[in-house]
Every structure is written in structure tokens, then in C-alpha cells.
PDB file of N, CA and C in Angstrom:
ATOM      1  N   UNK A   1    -146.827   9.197 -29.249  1.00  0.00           N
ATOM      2  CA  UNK A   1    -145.534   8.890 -28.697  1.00  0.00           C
ATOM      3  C   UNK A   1    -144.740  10.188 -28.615  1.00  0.00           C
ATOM      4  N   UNK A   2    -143.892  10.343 -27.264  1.00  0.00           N
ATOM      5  CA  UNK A   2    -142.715  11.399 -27.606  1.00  0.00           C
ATOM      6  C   UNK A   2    -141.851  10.876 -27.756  1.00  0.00           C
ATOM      7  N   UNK A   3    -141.085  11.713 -28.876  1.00  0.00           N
ATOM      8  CA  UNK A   3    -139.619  10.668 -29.341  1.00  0.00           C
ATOM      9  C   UNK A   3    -139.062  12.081 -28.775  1.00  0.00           C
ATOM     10  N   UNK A   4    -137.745  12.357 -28.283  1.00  0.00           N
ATOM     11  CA  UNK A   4    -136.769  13.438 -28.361  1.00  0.00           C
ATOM     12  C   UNK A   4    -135.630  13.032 -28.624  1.00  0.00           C
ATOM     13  N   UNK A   5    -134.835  14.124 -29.405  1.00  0.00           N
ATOM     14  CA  UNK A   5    -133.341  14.015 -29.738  1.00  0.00           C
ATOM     15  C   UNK A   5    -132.908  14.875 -28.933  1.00  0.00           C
ATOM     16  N   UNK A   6    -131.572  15.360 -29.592  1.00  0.00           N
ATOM     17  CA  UNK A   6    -130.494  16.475 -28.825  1.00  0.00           C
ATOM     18  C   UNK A   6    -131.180  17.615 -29.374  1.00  0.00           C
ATOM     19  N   UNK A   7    -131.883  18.063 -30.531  1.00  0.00           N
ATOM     20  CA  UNK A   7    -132.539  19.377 -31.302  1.00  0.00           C
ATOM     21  C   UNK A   7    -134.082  19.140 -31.152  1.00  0.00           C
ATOM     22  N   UNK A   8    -134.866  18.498 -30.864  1.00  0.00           N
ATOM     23  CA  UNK A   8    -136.357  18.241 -30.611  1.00  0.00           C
ATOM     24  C   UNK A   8    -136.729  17.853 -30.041  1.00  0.00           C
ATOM     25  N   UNK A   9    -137.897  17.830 -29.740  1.00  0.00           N
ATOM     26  CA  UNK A   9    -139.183  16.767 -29.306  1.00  0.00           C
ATOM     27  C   UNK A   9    -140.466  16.828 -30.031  1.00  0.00           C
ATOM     28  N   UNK A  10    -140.903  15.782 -30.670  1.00  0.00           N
ATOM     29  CA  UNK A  10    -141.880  15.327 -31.532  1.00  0.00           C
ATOM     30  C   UNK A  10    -142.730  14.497 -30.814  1.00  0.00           C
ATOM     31  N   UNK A  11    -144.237  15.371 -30.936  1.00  0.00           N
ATOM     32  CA  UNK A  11    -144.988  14.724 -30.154  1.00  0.00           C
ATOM     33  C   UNK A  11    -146.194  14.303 -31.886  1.00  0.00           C
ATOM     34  N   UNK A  12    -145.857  12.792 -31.775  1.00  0.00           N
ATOM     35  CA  UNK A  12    -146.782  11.649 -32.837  1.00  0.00           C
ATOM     36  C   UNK A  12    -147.986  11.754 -31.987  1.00  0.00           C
ATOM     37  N   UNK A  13    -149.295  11.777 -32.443  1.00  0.00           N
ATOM     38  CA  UNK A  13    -150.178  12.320 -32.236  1.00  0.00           C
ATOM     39  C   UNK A  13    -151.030  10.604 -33.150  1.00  0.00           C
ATOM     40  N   UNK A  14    -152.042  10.266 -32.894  1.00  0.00           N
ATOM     41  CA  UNK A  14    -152.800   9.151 -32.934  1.00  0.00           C
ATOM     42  C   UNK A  14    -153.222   7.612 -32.716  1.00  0.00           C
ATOM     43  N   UNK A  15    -152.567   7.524 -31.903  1.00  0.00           N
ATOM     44  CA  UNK A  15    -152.429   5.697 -31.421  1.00  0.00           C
ATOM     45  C   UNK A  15    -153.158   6.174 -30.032  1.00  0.00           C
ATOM     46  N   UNK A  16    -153.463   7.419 -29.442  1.00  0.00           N
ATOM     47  CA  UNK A  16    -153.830   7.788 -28.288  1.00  0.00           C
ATOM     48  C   UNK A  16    -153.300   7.498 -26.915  1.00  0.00           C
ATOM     49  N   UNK A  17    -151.741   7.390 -27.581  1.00  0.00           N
ATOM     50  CA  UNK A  17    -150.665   7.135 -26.380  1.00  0.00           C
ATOM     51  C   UNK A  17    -150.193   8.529 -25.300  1.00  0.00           C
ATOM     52  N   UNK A  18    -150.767   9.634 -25.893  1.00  0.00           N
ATOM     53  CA  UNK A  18    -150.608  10.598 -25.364  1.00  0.00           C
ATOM     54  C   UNK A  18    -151.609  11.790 -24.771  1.00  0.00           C
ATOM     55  N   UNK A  19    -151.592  11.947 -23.389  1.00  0.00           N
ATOM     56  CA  UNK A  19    -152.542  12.009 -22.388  1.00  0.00           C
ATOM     57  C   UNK A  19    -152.295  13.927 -22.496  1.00  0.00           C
ATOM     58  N   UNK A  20    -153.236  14.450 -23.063  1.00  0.00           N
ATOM     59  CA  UNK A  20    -153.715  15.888 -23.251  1.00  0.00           C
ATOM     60  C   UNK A  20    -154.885  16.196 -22.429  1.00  0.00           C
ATOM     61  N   UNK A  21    -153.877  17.443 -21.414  1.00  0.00           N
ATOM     62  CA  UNK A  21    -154.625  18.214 -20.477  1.00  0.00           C
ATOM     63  C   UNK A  21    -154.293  19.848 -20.158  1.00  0.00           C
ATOM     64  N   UNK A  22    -155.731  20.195 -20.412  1.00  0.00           N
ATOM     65  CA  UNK A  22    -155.295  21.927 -20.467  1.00  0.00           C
ATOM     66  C   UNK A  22    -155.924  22.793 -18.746  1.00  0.00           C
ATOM     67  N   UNK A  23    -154.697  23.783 -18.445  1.00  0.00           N
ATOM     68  CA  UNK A  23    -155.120  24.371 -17.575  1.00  0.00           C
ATOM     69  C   UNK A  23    -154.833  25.053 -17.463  1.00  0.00           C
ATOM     70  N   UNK A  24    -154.661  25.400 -15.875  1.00  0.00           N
ATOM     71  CA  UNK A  24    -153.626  27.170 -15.870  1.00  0.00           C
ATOM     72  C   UNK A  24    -153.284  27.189 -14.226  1.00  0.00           C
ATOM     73  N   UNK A  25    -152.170  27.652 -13.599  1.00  0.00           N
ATOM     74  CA  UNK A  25    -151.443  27.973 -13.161  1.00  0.00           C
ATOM     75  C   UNK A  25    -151.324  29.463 -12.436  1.00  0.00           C
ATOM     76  N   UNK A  26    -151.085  29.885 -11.251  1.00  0.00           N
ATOM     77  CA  UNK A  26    -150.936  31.741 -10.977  1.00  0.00           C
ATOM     78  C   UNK A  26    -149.521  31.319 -10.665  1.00  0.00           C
ATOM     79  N   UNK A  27    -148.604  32.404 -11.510  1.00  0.00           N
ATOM     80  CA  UNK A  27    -147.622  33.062 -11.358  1.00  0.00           C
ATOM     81  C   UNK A  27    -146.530  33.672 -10.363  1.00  0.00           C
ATOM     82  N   UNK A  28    -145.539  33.894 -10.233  1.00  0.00           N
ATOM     83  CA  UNK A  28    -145.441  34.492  -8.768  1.00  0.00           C
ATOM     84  C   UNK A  28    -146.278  36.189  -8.842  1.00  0.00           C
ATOM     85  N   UNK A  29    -146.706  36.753  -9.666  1.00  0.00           N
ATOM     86  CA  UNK A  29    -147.192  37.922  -9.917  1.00  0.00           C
ATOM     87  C   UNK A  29    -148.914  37.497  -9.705  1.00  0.00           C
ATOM     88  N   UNK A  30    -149.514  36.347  -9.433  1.00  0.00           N
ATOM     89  CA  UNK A  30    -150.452  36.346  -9.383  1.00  0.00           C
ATOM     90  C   UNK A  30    -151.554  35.975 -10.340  1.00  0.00           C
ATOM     91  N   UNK A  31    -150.905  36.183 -11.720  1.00  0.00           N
ATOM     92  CA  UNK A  31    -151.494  36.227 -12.723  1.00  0.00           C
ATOM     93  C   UNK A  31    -151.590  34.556 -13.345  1.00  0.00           C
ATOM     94  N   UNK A  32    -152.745  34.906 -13.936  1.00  0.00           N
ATOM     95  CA  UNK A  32    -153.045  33.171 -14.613  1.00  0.00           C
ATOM     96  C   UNK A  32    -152.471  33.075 -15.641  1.00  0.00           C
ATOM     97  N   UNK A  33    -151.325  31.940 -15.738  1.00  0.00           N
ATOM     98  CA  UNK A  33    -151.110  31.343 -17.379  1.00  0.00           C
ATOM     99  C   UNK A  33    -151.638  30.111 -17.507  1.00  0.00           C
ATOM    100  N   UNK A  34    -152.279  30.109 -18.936  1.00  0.00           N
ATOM    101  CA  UNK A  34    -152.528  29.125 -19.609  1.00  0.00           C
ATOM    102  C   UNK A  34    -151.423  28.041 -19.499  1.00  0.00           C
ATOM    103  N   UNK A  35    -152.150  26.564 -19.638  1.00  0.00           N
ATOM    104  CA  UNK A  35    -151.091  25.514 -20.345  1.00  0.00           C
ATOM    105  C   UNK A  35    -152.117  24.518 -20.438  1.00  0.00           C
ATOM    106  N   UNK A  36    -151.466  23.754 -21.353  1.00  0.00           N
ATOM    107  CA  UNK A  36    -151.600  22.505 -22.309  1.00  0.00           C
ATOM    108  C   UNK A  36    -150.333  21.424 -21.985  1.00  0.00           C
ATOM    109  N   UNK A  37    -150.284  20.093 -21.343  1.00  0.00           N
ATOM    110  CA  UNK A  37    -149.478  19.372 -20.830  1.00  0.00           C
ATOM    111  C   UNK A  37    -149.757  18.386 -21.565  1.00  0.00           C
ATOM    112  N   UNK A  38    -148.656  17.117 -21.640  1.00  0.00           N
ATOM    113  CA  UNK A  38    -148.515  16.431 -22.705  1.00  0.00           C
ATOM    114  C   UNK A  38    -147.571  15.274 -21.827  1.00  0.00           C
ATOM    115  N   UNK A  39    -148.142  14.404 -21.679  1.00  0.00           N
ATOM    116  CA  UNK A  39    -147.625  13.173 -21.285  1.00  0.00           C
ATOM    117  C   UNK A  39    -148.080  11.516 -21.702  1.00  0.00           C
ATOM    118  N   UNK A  40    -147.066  10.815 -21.726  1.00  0.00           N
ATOM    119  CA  UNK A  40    -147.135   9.282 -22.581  1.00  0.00           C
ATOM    120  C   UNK A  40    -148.017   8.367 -21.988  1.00  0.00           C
ATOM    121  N   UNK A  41    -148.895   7.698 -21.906  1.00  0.00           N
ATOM    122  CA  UNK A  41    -149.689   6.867 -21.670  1.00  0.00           C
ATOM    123  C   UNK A  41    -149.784   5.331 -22.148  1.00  0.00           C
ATOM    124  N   UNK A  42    -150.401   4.554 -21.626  1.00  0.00           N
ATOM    125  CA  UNK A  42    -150.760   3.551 -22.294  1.00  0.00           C
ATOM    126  C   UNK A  42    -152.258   3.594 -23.573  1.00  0.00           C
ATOM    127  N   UNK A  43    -151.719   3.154 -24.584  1.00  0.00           N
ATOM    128  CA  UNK A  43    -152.791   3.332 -26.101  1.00  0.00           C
ATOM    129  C   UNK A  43    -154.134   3.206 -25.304  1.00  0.00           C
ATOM    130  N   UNK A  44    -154.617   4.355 -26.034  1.00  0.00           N
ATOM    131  CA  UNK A  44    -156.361   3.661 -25.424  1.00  0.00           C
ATOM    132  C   UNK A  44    -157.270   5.006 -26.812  1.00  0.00           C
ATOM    133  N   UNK A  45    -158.649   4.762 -26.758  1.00  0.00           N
ATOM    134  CA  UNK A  45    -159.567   5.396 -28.151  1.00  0.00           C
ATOM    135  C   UNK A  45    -159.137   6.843 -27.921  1.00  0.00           C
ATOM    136  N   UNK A  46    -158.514   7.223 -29.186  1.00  0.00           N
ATOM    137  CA  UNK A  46    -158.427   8.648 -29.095  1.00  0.00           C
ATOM    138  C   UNK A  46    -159.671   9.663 -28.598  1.00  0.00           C
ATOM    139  N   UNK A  47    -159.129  10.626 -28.002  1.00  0.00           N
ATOM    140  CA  UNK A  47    -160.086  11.404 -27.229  1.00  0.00           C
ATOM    141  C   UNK A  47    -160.613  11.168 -25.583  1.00  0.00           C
ATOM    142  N   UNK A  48    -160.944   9.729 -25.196  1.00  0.00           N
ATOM    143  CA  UNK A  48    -160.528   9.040 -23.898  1.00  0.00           C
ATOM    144  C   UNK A  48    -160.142  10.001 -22.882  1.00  0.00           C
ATOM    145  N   UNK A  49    -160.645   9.833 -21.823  1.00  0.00           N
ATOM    146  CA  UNK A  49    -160.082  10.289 -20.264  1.00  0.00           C
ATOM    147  C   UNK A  49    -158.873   9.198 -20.208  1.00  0.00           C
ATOM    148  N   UNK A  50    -157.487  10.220 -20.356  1.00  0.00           N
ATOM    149  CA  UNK A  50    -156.234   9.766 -20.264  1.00  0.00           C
ATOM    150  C   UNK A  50    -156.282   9.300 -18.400  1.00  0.00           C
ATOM    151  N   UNK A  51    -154.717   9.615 -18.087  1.00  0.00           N
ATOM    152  CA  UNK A  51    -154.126   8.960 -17.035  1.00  0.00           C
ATOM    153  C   UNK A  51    -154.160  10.596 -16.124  1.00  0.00           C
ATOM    154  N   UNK A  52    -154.381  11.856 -16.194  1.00  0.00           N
ATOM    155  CA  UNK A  52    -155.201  12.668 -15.961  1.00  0.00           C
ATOM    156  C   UNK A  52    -156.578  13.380 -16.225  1.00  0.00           C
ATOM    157  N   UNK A  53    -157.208  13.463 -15.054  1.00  0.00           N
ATOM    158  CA  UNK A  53    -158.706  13.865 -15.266  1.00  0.00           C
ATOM    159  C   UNK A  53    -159.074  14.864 -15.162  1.00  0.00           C
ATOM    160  N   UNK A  54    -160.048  15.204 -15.210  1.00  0.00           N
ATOM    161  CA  UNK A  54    -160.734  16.590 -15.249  1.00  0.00           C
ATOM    162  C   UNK A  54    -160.848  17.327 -14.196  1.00  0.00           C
ATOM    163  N   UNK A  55    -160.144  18.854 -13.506  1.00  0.00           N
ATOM    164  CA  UNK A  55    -160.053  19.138 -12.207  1.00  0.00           C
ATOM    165  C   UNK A  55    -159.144  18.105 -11.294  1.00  0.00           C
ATOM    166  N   UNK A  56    -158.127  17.276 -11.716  1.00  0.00           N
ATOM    167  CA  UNK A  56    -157.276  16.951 -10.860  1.00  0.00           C
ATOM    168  C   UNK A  56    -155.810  17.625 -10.854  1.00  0.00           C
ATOM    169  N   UNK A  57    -155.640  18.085  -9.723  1.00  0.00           N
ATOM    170  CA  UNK A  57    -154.234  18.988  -9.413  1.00  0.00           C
ATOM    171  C   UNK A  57    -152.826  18.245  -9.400  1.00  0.00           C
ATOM    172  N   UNK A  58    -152.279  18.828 -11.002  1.00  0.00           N
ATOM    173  CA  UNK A  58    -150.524  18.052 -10.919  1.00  0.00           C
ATOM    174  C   UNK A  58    -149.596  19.315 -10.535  1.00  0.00           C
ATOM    175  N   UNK A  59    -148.732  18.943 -10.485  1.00  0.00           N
ATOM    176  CA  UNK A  59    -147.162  19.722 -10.646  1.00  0.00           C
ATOM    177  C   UNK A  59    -146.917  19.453 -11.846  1.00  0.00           C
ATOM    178  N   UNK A  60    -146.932  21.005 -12.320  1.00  0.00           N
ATOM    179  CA  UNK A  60    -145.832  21.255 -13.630  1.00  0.00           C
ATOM    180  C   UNK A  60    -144.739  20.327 -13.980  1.00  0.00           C
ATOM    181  N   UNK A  61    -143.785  20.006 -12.989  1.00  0.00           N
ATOM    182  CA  UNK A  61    -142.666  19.017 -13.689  1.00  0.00           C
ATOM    183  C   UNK A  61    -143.142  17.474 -13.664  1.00  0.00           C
ATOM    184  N   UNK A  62    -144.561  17.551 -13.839  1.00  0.00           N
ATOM    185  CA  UNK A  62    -144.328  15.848 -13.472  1.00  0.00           C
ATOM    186  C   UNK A  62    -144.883  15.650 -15.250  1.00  0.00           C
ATOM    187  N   UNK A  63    -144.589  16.572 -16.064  1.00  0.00           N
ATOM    188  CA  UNK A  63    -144.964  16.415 -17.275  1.00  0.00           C
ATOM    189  C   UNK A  63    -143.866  16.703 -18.289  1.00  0.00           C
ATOM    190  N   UNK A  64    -143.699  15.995 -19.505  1.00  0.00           N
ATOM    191  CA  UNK A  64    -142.572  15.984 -19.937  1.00  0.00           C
ATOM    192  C   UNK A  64    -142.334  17.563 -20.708  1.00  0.00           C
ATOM    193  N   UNK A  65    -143.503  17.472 -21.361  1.00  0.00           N
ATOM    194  CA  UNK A  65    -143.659  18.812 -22.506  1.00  0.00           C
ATOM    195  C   UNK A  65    -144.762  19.790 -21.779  1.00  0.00           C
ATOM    196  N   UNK A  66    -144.643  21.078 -22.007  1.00  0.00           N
ATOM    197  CA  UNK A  66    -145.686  22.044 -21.225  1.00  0.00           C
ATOM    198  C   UNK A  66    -146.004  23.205 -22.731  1.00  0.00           C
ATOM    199  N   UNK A  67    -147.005  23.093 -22.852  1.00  0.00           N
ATOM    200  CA  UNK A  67    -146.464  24.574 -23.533  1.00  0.00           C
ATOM    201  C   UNK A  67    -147.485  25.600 -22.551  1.00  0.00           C
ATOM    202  N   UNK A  68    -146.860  27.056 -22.198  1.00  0.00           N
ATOM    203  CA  UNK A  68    -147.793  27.799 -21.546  1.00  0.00           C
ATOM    204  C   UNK A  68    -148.111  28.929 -22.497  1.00  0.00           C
ATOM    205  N   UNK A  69    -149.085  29.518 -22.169  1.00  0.00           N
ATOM    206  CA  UNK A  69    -149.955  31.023 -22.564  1.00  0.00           C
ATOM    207  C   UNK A  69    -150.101  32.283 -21.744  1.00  0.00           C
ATOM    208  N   UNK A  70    -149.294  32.976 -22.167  1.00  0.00           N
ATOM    209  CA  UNK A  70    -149.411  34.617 -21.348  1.00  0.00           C
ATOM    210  C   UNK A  70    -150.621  35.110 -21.277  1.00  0.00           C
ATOM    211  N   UNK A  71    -150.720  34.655 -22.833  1.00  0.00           N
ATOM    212  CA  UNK A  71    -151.578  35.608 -23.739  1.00  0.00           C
ATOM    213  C   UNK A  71    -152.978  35.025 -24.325  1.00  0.00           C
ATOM    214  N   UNK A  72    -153.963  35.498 -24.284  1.00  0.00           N
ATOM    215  CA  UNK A  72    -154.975  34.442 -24.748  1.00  0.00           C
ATOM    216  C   UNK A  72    -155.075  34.075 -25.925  1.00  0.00           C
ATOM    217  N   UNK A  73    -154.722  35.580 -26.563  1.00  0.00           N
ATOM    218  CA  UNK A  73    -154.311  35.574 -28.411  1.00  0.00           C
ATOM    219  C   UNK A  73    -153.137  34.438 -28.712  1.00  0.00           C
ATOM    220  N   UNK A  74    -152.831  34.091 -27.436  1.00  0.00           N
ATOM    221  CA  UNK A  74    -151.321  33.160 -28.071  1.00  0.00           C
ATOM    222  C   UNK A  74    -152.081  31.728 -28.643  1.00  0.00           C
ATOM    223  N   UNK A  75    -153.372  31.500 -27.806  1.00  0.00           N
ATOM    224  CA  UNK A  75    -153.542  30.398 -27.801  1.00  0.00           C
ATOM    225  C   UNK A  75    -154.575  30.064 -28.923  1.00  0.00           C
ATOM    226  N   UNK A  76    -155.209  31.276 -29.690  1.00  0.00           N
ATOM    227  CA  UNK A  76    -155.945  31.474 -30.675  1.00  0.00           C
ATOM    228  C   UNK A  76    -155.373  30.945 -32.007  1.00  0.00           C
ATOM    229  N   UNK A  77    -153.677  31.615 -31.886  1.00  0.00           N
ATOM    230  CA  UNK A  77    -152.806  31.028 -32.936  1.00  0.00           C
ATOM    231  C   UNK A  77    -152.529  29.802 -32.724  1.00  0.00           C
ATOM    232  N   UNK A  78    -152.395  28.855 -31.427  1.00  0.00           N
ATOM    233  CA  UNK A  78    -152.010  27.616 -32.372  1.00  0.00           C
ATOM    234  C   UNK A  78    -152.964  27.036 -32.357  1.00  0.00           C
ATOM    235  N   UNK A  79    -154.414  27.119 -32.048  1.00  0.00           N
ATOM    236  CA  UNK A  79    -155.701  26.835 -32.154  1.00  0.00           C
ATOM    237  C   UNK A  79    -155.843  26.672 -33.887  1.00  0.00           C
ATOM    238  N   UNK A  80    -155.576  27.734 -34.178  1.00  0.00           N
ATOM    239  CA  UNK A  80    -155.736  28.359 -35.690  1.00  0.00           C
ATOM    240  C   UNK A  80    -154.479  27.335 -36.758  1.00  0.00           C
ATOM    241  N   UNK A  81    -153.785  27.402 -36.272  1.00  0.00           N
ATOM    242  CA  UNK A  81    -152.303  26.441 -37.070  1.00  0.00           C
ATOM    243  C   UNK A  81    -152.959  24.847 -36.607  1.00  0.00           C
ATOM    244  N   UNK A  82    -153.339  24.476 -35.737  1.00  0.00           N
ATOM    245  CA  UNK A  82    -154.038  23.445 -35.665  1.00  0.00           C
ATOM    246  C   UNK A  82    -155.350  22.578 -36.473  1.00  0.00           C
ATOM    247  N   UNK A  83    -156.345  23.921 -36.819  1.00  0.00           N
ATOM    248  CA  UNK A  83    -157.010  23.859 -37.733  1.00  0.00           C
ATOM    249  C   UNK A  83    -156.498  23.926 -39.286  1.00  0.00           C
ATOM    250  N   UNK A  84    -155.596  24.433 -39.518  1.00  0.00           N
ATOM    251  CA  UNK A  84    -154.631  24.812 -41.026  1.00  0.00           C
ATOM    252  C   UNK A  84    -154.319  23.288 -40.969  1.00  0.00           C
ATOM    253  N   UNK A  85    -153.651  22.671 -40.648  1.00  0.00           N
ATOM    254  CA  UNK A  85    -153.528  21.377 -40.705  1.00  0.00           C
ATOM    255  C   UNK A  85    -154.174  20.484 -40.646  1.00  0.00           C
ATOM    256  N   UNK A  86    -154.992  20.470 -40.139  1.00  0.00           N
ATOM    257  CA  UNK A  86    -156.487  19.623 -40.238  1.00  0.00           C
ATOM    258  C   UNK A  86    -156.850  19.794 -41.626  1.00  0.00           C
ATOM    259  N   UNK A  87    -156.891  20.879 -41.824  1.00  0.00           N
ATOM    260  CA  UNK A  87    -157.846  21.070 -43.556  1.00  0.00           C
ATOM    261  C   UNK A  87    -156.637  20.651 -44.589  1.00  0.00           C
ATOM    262  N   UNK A  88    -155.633  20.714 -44.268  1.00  0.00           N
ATOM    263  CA  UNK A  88    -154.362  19.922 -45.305  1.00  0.00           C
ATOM    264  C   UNK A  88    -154.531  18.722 -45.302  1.00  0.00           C
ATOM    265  N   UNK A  89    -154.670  17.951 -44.033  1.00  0.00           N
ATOM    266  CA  UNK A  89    -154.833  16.304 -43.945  1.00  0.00           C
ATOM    267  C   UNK A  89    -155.970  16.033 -45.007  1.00  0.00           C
ATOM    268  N   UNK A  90    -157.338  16.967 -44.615  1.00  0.00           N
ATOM    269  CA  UNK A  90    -158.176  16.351 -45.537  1.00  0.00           C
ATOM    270  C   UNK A  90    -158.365  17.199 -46.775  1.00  0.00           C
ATOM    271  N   UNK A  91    -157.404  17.232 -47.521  1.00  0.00           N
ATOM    272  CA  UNK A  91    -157.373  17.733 -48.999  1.00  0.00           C
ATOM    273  C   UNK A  91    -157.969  19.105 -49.382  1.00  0.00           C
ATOM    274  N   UNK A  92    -158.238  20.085 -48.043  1.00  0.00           N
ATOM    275  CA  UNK A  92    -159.359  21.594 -48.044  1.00  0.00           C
ATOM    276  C   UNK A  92    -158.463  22.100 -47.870  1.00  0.00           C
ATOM    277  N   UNK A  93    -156.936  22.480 -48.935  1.00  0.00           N
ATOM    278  CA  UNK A  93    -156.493  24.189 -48.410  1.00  0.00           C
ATOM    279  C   UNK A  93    -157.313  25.258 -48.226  1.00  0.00           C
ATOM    280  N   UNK A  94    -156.627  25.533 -46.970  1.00  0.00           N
ATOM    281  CA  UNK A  94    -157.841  26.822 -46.161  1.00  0.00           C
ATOM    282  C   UNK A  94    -156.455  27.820 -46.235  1.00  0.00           C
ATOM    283  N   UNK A  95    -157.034  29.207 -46.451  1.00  0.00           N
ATOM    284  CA  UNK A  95    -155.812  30.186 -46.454  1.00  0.00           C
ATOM    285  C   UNK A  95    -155.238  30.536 -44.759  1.00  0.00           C
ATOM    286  N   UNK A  96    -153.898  30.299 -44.676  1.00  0.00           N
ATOM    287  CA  UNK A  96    -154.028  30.834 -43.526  1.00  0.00           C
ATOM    288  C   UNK A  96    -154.316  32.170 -42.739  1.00  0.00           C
ATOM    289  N   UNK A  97    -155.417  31.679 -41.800  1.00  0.00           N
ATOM    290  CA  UNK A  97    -155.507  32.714 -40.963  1.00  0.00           C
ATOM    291  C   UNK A  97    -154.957  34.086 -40.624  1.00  0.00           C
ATOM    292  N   UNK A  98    -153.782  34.091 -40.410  1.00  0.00           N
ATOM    293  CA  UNK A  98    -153.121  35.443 -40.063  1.00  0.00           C
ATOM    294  C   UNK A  98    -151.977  35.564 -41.007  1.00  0.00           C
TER     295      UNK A  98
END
């Protein structure tokens, strides 16, 4: 689910209400950025081909949350903070990474 206030947006992560798709974009400079898009769905088995598919072409605003990547290293870190939390859920403090 996304809930947002006036200071956030919290994206709840497991009922598989939320449709995760990564791609990338050229710039007006030409250059490729990364992104990861994030939009609400109807519940279905986590992991599931959401309400976007694989190689199908959206517009940026038709998604609520975007996060993009300049950098490839950017995306290593929250790759990495992603995994740090994983190993907290299941009781394995792992040192962090960086």
C-alpha cells in the first residue's frame, strides 16, 4: 500500500498490492537514468507480473513514486540497505556494507 502524508510517503511492502518495475529513461543530454517505479495494484502472490509488464513503455508521471539513478553505484547502495534489512527481519545482523 502507499499511504502519504504532508512529510512522507510509505511504501508497505507485502500483501503484493504494489506493482514494481525497473527501467531507464534518456535524458535531455542523452544519457540513460536508471528507475524503479512503484504503483498500487490490486493484491495478487508476491513477486507476480503486476499491472505492468516486461518491456512495456509508460510515462514517468503515470506513476506515483519514481526513484531514479544517475549513478550505477547509487543503485548498489540501496540494493545493499535492502539486503541489511532483510538479514534484520531474519534475526542475521550483517555489518553494514559501507
Amino acid at each position: 500500500m502507499i499511504n502519504k502524508n504532508e512529510k512522507q510517503i510509505e511504501l508497505e511492502f507485502g500483501k503484493g498490492d504494489i506493482c514494481i518495475a525497473g527501467g531507464y529513461f534518456e535524458n535531455e543530454k542523452n544519457e540513460k537514468v536508471g528507475l524503479v517505479t512503484f504503483i498500487e495494484q490490486e493484491p495478487r502472490e508476491i513477486g507476480a507480473v503486476g499491472i505492468t509488464t516486461p518491456y512495456q513503455e509508460h510515462k514517468v508521471g503515470d506513476f506515483p513514486v519514481i526513484m531514479t539513478f544517475n549513478k550505477i553505484e547509487s543503485i548498489d547502495v540501496v540494493i545493499e540497505q535492502l539486503e541489511q534489512a532483510k538479514y534484520e527481519m531474519l534475526g542475521i545482523p550483517k555489518k553494514y556494507l559501507k
